[in-house]
Protein backbone atom coordinates (compact mmCIF):
# COMPACT_ATOMS: atom_id res chain seq x y z
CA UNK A 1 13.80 -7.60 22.35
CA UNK A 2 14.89 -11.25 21.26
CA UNK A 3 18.01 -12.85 21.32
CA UNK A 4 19.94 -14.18 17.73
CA UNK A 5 23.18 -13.86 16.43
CA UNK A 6 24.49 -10.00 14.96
CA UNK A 7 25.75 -10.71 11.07
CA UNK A 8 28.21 -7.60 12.42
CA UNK A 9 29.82 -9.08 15.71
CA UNK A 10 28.92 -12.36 15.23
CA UNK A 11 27.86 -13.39 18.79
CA UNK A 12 24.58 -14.32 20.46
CA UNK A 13 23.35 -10.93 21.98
CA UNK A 14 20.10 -9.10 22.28
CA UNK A 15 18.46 -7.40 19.67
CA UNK A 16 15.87 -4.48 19.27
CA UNK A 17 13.18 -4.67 17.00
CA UNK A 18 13.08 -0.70 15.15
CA UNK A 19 10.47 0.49 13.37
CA UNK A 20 11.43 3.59 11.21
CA UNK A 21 10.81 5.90 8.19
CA UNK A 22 12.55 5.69 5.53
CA UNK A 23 12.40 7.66 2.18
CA UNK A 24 13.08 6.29 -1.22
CA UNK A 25 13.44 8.09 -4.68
CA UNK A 26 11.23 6.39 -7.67
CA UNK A 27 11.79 8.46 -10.48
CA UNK A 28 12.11 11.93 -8.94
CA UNK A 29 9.29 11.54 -6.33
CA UNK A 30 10.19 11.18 -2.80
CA UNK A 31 7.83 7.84 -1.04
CA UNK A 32 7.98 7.75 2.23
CA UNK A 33 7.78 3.68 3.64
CA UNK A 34 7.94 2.58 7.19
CA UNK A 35 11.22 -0.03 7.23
CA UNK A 36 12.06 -2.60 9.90
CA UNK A 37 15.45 -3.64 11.06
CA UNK A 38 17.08 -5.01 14.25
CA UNK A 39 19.54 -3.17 16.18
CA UNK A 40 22.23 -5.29 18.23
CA UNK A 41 22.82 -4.02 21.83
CA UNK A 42 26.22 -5.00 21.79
CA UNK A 43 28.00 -3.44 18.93
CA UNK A 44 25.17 -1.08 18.43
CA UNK A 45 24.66 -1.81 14.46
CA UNK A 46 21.36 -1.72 13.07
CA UNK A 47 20.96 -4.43 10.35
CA UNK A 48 18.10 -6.30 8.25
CA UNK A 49 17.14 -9.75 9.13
CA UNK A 50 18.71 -11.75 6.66
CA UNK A 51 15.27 -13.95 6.57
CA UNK A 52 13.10 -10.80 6.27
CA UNK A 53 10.50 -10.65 3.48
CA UNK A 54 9.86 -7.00 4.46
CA UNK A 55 11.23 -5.20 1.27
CA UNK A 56 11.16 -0.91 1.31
CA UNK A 57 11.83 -0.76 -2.50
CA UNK A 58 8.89 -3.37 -2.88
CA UNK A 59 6.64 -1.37 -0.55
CA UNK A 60 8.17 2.28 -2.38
CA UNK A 61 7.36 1.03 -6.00
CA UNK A 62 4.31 -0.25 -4.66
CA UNK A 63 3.06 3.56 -3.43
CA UNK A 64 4.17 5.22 -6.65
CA UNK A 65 2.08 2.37 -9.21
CA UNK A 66 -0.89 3.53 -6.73
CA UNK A 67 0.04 7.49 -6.86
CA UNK A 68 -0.07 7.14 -10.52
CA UNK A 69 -2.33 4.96 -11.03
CA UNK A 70 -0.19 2.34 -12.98
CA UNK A 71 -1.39 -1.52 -12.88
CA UNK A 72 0.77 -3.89 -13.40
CA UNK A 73 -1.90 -6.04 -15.31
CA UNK A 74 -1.11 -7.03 -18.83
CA UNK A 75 -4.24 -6.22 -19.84
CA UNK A 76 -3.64 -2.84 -19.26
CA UNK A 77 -0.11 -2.58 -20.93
CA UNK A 78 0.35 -0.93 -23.78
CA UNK A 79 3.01 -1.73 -25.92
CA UNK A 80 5.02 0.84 -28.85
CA UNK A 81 5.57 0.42 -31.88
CA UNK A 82 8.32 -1.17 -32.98
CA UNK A 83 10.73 1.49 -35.13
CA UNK A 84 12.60 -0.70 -37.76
């Protein structure tokens, strides 16, 4: 637990650190990513760090490229024709 200032109440109070589950939908297919927010003690809302560089659609796009097998490379791009 640390203390900072709630975005929702607006006042110095103590905050819990969460770690949860949290499932996202990438094109159909259900990822399941751990997420991390803070929970204030004294309004009891559960909110992102605004200086957080933990991101779940980052880490959820990031599972599905490696489910199937899609590189972001440009080497490995391959690009259509273009229909005139």
């Amino acid at each position: 637990m640390i203390k900072d200032i709630c975005p929702n109440c607006e006042k110095i109070t103590t905050l819990e650190f969460i770690h949860s589950q949290t499932t996202i939908n990438v094109r159909g297919e259900s990822i399941l990513v751990e997420d991390q927010c803070f929970h204030c003690l004294e309004c009891h809302e559960t909110f992102e760090h605004p200086q957080s560089t933990h991101d779940v659609l980052e880490l959820a796009y990031r599972e599905y490229r490696l489910r199937h097998e899609i590189s972001l490379c440009s080497n490995n791009l391959r690009t259509r024709p273009r229909k005139i």
